[in-house]
PDB file of N, CA and C in Angstrom:
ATOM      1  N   UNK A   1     -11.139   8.089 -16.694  1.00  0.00           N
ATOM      2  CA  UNK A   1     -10.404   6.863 -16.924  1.00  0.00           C
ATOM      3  C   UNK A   1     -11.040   5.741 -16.106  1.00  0.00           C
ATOM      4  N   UNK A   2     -11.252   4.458 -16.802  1.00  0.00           N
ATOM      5  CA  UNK A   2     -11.531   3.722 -15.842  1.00  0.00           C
ATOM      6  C   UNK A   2     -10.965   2.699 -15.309  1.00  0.00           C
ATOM      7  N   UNK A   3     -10.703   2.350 -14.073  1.00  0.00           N
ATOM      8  CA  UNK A   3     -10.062   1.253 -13.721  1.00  0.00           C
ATOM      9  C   UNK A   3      -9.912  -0.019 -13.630  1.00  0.00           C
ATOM     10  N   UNK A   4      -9.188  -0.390 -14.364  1.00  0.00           N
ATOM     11  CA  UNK A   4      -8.902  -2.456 -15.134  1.00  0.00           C
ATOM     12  C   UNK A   4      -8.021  -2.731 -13.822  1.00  0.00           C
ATOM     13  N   UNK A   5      -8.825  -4.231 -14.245  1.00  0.00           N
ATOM     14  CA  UNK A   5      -8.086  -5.402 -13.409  1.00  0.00           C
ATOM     15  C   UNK A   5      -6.564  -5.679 -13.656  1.00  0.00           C
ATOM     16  N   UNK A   6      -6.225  -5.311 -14.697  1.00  0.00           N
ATOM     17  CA  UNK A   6      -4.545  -4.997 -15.181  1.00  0.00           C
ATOM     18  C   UNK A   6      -4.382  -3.667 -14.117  1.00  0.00           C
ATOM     19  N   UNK A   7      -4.613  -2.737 -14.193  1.00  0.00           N
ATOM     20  CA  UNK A   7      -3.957  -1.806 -13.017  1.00  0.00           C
ATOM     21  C   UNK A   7      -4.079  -1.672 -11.826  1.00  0.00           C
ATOM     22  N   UNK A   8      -5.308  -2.434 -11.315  1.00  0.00           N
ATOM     23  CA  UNK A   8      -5.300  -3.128 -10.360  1.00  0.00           C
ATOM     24  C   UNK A   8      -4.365  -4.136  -9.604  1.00  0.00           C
ATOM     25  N   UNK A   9      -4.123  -4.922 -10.558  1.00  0.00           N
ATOM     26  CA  UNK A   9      -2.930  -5.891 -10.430  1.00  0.00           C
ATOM     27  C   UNK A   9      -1.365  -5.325 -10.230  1.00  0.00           C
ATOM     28  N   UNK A  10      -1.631  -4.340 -11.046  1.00  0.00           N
ATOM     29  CA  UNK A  10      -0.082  -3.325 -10.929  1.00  0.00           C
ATOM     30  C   UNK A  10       0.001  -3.211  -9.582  1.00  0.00           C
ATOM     31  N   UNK A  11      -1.169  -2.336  -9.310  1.00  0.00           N
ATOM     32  CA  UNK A  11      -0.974  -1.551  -7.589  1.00  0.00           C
ATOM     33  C   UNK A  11      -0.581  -2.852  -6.711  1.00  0.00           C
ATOM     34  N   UNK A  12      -1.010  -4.096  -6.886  1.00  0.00           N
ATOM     35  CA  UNK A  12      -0.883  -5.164  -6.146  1.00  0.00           C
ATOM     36  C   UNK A  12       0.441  -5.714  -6.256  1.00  0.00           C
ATOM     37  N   UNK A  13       1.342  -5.669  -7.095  1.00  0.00           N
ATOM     38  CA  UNK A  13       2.231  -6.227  -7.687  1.00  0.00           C
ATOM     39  C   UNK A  13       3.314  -5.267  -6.706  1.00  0.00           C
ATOM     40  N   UNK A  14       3.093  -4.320  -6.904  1.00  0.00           N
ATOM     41  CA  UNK A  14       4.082  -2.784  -6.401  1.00  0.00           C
ATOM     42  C   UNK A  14       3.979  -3.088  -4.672  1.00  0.00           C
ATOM     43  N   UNK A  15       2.932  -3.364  -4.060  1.00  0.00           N
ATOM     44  CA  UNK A  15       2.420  -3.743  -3.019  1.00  0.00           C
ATOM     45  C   UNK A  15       3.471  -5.002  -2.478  1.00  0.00           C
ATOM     46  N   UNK A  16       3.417  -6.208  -3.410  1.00  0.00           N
ATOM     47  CA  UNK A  16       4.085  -7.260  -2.848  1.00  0.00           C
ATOM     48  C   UNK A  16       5.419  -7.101  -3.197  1.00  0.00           C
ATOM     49  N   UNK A  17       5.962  -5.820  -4.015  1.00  0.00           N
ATOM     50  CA  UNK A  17       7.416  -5.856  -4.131  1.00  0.00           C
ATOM     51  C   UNK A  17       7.856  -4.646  -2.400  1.00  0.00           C
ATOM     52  N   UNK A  18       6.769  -4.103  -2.263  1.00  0.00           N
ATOM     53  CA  UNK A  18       6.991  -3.282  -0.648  1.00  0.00           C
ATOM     54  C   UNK A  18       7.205  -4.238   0.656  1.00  0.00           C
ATOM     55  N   UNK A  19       6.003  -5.038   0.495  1.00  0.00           N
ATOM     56  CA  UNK A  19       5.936  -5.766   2.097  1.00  0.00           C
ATOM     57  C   UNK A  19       5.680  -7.346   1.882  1.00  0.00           C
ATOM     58  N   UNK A  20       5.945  -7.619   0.517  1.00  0.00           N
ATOM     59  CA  UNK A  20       5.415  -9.396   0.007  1.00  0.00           C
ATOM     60  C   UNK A  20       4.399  -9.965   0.318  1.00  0.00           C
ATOM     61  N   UNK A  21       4.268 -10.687   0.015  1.00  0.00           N
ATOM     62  CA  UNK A  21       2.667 -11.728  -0.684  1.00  0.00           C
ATOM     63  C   UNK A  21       1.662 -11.704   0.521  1.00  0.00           C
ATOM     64  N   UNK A  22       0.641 -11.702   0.063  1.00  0.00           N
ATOM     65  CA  UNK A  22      -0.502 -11.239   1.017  1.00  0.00           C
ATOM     66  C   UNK A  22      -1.639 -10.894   1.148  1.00  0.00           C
ATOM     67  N   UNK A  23      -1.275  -9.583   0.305  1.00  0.00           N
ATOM     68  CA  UNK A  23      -2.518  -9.211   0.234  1.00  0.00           C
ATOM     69  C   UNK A  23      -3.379  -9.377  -1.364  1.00  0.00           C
ATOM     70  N   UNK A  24      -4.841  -9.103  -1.235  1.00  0.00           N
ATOM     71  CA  UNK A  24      -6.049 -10.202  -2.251  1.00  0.00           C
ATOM     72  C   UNK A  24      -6.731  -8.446  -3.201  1.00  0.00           C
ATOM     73  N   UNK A  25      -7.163  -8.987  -4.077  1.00  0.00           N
ATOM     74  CA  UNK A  25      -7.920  -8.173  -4.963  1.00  0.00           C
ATOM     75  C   UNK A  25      -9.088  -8.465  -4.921  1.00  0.00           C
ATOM     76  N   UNK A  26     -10.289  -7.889  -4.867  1.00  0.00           N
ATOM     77  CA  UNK A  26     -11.379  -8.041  -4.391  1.00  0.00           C
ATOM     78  C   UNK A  26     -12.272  -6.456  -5.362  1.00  0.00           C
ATOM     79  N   UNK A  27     -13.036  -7.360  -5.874  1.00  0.00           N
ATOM     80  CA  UNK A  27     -14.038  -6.265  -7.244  1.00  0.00           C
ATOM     81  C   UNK A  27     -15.167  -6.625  -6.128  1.00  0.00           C
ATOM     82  N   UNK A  28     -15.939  -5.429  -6.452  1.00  0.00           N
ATOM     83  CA  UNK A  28     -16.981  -4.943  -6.440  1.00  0.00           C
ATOM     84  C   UNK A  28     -17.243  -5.266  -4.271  1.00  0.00           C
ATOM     85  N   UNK A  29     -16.448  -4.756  -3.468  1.00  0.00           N
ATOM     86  CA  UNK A  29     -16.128  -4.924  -2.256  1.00  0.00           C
ATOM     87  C   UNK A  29     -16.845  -4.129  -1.451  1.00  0.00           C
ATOM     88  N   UNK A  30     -18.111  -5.166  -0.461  1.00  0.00           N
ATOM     89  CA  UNK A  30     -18.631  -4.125   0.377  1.00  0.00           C
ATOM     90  C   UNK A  30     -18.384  -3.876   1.870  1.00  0.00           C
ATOM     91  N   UNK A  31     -17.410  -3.115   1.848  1.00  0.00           N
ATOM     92  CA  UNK A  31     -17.114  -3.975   3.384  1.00  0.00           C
ATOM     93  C   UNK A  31     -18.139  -2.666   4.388  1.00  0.00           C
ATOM     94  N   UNK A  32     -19.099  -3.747   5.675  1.00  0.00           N
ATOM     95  CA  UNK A  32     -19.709  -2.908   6.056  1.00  0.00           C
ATOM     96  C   UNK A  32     -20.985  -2.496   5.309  1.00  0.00           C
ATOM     97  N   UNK A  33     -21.022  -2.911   4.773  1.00  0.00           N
ATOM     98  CA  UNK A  33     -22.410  -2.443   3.785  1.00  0.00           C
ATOM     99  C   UNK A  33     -22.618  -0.777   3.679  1.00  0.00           C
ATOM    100  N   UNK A  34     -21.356  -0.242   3.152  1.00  0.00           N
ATOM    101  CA  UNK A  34     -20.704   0.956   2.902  1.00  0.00           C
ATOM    102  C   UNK A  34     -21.010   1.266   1.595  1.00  0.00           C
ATOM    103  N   UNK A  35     -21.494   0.506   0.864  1.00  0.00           N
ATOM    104  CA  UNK A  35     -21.776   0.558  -0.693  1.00  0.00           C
ATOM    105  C   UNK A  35     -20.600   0.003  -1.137  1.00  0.00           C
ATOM    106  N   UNK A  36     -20.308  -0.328  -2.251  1.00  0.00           N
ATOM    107  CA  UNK A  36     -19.204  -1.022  -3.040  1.00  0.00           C
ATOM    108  C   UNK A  36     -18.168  -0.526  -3.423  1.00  0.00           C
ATOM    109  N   UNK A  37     -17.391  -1.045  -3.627  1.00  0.00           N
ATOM    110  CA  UNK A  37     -16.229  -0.200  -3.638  1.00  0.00           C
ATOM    111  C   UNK A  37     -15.907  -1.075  -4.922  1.00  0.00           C
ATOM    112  N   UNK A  38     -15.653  -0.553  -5.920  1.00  0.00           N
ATOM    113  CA  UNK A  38     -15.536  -1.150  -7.490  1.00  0.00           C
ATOM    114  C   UNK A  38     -14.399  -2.125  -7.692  1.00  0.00           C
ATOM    115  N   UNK A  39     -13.004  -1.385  -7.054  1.00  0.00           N
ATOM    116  CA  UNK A  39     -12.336  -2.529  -7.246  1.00  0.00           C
ATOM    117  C   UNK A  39     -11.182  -2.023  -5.220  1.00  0.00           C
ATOM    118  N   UNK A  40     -10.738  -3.054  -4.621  1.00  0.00           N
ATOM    119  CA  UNK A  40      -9.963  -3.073  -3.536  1.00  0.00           C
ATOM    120  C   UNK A  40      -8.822  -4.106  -3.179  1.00  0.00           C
ATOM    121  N   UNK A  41      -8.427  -3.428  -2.757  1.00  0.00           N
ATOM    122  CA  UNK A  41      -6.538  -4.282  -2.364  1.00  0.00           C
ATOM    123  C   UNK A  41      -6.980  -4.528  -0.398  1.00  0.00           C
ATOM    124  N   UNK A  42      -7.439  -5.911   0.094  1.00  0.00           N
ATOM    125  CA  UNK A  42      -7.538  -5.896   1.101  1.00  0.00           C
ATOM    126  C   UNK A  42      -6.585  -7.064   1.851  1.00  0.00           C
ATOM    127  N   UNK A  43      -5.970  -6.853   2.850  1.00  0.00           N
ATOM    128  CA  UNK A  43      -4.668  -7.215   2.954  1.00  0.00           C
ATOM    129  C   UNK A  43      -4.938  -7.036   4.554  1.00  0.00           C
ATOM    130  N   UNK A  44      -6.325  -7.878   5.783  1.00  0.00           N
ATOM    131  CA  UNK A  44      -6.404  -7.612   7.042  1.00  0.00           C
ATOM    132  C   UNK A  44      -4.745  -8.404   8.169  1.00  0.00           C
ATOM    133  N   UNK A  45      -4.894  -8.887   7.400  1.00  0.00           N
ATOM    134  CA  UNK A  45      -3.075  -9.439   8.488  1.00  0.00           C
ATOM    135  C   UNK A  45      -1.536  -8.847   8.179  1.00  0.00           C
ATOM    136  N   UNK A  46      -1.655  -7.706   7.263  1.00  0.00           N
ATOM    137  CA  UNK A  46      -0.731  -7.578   6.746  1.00  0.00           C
ATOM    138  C   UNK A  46      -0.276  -6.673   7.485  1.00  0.00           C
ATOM    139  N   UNK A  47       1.025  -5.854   7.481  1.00  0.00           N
ATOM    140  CA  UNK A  47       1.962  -4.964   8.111  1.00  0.00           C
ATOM    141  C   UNK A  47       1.246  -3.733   8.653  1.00  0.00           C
ATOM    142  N   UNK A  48       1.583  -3.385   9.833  1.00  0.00           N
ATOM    143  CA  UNK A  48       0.907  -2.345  10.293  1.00  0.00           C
ATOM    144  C   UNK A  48       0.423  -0.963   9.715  1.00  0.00           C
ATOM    145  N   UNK A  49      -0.726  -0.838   9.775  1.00  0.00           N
ATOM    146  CA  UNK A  49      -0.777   0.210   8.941  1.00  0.00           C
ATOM    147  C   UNK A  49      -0.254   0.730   6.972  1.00  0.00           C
ATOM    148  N   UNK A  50      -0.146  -0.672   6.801  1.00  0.00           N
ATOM    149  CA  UNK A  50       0.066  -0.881   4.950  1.00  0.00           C
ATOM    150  C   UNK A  50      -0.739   0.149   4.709  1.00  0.00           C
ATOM    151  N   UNK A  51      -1.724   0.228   4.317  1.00  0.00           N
ATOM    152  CA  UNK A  51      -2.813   0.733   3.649  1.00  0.00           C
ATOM    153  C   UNK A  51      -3.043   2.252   3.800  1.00  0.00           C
ATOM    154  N   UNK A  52      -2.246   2.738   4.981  1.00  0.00           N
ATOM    155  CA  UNK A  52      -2.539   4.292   4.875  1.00  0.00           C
ATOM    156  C   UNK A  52      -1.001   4.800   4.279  1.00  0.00           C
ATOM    157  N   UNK A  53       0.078   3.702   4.748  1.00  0.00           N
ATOM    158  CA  UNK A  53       1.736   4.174   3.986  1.00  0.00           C
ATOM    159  C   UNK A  53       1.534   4.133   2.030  1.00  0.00           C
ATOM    160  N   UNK A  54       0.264   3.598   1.992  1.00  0.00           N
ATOM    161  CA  UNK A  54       0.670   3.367   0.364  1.00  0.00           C
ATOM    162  C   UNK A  54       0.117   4.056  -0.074  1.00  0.00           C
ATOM    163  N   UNK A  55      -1.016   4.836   0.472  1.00  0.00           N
ATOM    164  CA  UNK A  55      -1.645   6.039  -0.108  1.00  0.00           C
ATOM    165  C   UNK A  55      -0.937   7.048   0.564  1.00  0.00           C
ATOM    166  N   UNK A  56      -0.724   7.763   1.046  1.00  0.00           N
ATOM    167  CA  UNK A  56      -0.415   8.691   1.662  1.00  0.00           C
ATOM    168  C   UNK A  56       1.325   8.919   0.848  1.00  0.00           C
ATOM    169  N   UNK A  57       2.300   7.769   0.455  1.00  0.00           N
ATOM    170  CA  UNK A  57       3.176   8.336   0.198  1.00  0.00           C
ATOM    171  C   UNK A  57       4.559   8.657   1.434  1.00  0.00           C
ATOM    172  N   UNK A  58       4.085   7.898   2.687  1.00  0.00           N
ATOM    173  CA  UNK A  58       4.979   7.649   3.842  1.00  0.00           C
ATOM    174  C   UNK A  58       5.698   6.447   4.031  1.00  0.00           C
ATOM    175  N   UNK A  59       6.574   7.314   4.694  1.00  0.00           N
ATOM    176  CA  UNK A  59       7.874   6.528   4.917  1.00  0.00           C
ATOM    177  C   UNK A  59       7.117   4.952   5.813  1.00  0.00           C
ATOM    178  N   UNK A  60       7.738   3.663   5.457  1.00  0.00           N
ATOM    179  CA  UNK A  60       7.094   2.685   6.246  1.00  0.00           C
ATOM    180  C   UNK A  60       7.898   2.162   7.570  1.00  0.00           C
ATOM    181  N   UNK A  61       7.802   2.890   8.829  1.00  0.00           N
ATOM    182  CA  UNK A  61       8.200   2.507   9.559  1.00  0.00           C
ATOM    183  C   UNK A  61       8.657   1.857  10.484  1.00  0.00           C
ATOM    184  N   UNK A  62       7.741   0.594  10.174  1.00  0.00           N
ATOM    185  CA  UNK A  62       7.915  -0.854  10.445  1.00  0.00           C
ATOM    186  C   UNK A  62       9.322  -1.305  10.021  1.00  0.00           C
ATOM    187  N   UNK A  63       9.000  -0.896   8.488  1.00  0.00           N
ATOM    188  CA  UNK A  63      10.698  -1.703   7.750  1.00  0.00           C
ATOM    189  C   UNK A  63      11.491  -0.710   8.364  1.00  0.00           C
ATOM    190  N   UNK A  64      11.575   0.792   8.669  1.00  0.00           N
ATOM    191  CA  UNK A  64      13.075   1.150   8.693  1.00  0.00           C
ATOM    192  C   UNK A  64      13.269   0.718  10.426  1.00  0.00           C
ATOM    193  N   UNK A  65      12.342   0.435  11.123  1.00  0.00           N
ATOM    194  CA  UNK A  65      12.538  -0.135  12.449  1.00  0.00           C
ATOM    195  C   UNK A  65      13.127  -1.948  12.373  1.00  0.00           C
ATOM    196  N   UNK A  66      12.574  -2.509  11.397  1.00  0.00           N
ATOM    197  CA  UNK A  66      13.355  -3.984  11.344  1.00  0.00           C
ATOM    198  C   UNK A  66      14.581  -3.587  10.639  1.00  0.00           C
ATOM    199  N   UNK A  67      15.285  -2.974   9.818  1.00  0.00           N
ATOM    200  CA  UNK A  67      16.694  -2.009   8.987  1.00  0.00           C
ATOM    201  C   UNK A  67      17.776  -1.748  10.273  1.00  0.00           C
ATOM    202  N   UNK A  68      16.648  -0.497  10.829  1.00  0.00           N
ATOM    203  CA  UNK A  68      17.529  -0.340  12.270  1.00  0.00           C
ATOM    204  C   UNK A  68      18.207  -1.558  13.414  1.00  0.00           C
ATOM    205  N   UNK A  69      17.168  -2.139  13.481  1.00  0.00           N
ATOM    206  CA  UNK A  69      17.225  -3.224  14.656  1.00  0.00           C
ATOM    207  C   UNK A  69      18.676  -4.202  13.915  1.00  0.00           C
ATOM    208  N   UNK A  70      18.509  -4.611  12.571  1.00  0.00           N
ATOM    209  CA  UNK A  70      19.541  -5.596  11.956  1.00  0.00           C
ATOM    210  C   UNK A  70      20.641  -4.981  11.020  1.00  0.00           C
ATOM    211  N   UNK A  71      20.946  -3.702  10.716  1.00  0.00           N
ATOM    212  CA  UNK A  71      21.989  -2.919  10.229  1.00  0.00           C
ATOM    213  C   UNK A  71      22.332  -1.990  10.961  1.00  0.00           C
ATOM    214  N   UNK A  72      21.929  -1.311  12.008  1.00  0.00           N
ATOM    215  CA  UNK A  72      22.241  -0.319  13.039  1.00  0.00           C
ATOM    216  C   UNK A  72      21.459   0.762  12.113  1.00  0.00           C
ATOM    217  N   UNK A  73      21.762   1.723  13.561  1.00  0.00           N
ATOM    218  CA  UNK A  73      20.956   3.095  13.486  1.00  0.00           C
ATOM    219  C   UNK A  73      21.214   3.897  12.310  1.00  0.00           C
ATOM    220  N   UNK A  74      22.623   4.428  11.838  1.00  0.00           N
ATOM    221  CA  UNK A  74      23.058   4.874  10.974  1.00  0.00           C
ATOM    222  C   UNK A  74      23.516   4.663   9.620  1.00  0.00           C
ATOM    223  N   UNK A  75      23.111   2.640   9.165  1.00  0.00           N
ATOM    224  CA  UNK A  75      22.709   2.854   8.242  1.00  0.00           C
ATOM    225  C   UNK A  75      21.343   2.522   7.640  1.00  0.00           C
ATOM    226  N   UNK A  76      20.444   2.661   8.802  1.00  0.00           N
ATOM    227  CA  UNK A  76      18.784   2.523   8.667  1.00  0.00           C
ATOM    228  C   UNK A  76      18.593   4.128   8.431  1.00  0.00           C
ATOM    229  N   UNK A  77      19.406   5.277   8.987  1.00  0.00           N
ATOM    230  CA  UNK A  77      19.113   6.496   8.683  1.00  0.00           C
ATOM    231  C   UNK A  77      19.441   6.763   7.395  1.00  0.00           C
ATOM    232  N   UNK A  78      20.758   6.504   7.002  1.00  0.00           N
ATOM    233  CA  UNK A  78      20.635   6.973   5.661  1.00  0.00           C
ATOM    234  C   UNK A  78      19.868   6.291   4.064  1.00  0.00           C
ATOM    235  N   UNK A  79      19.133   4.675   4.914  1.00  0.00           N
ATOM    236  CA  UNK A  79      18.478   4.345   3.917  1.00  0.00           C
ATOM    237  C   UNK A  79      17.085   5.406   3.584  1.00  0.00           C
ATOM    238  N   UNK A  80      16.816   5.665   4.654  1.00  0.00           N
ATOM    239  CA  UNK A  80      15.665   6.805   5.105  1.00  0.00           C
ATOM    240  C   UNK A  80      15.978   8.025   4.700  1.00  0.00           C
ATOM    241  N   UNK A  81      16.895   8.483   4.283  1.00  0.00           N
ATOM    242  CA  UNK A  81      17.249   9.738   3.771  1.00  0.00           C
ATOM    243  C   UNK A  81      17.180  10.182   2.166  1.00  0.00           C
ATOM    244  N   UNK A  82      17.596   8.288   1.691  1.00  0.00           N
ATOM    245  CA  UNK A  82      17.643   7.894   0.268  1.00  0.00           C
ATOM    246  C   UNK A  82      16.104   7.683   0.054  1.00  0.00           C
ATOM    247  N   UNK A  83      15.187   7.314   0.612  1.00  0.00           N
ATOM    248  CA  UNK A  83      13.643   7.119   0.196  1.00  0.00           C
ATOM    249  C   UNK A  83      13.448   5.588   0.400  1.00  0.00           C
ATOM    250  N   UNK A  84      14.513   4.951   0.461  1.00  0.00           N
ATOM    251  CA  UNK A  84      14.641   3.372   0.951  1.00  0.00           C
ATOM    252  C   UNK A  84      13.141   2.641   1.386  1.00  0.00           C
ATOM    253  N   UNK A  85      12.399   3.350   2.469  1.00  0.00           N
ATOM    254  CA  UNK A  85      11.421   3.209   3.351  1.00  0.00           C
ATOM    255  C   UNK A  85      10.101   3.701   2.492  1.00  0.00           C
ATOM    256  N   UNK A  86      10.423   4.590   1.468  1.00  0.00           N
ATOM    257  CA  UNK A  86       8.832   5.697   0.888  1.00  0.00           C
ATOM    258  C   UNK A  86       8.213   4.621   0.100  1.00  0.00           C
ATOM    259  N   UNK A  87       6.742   4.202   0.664  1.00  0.00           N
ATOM    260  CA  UNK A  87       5.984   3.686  -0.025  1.00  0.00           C
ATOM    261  C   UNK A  87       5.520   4.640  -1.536  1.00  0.00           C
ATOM    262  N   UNK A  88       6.123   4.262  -2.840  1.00  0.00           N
ATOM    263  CA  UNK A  88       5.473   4.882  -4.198  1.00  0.00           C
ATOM    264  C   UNK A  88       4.363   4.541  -4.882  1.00  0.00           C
ATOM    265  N   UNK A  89       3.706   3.681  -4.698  1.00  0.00           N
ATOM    266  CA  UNK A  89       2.208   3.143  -4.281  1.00  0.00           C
ATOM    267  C   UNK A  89       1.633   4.134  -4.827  1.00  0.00           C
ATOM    268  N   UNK A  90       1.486   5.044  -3.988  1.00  0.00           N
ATOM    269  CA  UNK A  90       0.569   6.672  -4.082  1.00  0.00           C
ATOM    270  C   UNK A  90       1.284   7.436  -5.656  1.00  0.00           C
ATOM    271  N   UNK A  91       2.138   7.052  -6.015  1.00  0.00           N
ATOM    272  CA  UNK A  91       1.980   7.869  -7.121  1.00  0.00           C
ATOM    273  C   UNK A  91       1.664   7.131  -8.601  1.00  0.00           C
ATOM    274  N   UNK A  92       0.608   5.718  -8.539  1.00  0.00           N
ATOM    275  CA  UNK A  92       0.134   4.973  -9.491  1.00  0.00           C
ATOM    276  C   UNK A  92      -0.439   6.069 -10.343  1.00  0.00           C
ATOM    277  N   UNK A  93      -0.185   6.409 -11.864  1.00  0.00           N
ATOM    278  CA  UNK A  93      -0.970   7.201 -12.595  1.00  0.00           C
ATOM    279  C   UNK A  93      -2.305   7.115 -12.735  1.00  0.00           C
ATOM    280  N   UNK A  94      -3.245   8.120 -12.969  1.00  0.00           N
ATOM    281  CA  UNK A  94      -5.029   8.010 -13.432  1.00  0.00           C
ATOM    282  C   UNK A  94      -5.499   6.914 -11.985  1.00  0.00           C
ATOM    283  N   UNK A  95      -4.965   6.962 -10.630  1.00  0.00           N
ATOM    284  CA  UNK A  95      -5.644   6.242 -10.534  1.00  0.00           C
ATOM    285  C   UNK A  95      -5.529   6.795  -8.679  1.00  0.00           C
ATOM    286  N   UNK A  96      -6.951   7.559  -8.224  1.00  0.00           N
ATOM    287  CA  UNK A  96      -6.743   7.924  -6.389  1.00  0.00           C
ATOM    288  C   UNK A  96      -6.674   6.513  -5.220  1.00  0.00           C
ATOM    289  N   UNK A  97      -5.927   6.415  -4.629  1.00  0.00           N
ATOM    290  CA  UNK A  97      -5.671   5.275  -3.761  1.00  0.00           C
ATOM    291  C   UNK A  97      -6.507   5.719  -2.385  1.00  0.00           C
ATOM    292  N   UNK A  98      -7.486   4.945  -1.584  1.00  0.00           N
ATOM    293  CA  UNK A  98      -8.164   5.734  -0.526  1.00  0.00           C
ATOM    294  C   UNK A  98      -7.981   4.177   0.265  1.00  0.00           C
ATOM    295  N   UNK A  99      -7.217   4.716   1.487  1.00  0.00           N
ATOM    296  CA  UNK A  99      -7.464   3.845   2.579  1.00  0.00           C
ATOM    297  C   UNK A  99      -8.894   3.614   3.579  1.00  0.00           C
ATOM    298  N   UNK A 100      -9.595   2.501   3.231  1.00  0.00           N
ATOM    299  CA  UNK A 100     -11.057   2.447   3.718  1.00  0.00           C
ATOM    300  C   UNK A 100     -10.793   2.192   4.701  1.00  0.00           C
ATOM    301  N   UNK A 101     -10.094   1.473   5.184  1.00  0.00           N
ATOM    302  CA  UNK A 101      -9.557   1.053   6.654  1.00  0.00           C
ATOM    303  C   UNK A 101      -7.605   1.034   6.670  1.00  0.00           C
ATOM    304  N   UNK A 102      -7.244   0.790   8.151  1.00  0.00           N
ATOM    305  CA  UNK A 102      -6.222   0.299   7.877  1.00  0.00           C
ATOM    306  C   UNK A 102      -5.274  -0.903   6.933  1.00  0.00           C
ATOM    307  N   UNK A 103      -6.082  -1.567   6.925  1.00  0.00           N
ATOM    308  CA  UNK A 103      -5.699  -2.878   6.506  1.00  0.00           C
ATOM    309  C   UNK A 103      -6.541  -2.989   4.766  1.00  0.00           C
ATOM    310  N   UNK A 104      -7.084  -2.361   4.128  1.00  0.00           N
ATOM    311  CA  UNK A 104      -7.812  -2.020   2.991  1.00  0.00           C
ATOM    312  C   UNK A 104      -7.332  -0.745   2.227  1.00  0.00           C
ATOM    313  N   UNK A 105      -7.280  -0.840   0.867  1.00  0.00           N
ATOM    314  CA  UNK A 105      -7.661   0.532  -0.230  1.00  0.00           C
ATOM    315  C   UNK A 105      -8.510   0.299  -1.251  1.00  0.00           C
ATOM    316  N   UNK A 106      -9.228   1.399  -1.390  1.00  0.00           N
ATOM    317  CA  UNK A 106     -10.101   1.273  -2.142  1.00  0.00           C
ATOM    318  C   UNK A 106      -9.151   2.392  -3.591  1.00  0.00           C
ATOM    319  N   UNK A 107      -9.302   1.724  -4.814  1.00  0.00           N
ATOM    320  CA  UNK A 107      -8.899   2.354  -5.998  1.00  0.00           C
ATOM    321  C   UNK A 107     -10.037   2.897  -7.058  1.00  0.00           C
ATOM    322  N   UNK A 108      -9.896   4.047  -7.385  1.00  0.00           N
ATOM    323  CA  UNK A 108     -10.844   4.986  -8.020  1.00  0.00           C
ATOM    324  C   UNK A 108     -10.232   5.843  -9.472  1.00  0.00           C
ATOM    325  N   UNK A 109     -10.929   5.820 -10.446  1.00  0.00           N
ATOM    326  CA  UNK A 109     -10.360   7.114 -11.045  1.00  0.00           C
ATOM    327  C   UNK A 109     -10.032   8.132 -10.635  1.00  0.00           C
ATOM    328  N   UNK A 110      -8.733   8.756 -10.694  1.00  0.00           N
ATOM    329  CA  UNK A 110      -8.061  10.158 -10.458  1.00  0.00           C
ATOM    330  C   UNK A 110      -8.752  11.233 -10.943  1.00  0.00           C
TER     331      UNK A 110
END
């Protein structure tokens, strides 16, 4: 399968409905002179550690720590229990999400 700038845009879209506006789409991306990376979601100021919660499929702990801090402990836990916090990012169809850095993913055929 190969990967369009339409599903690209998805992953980005899903992205700014997680942690809002920010982060950039960037084709044919060399960061490092690493070779290219065909198409990338790079997002260097954005929330700690974005980029490994959206592949990986983890809870984002930043938000359930700002949840906690402004709804209390117990009902930041049970938003966390409900999936409230689970970045779903990682389960974009036909398509592997690889964190090149923290603050970067690189998107590939599955």
């Amino acid at each position: 399968m190969k990967i369009t700038r339409k599903t690209v845009e998805k992953v980005l879209n899903d992205i700014v409905k997680i942690y809002g506006e920010g982060a950039r789409i960037i084709e044919n991306w060399d960061w490092l002179e690493s070779g290219p990376t065909r198409w990338a979601i790079v997002w260097d100021d954005g929330p700690f550690e974005w980029a490994y919660n959206c592949t990986s499929g983890a809870d984002d702990l930043e938000a359930y720590g700002a949840a906690e801090e402004y709804l209390g402990r117990d009902a930041a836990q049970a938003m966390l229990r409900e999936g409230k916090f689970r970045c779903r990012i990682a389960d974009t169809p036909g398509v592997f999400l690889e964190p090149v850095t923290f603050w970067a993913i690189g998107l590939y055929p599955a």
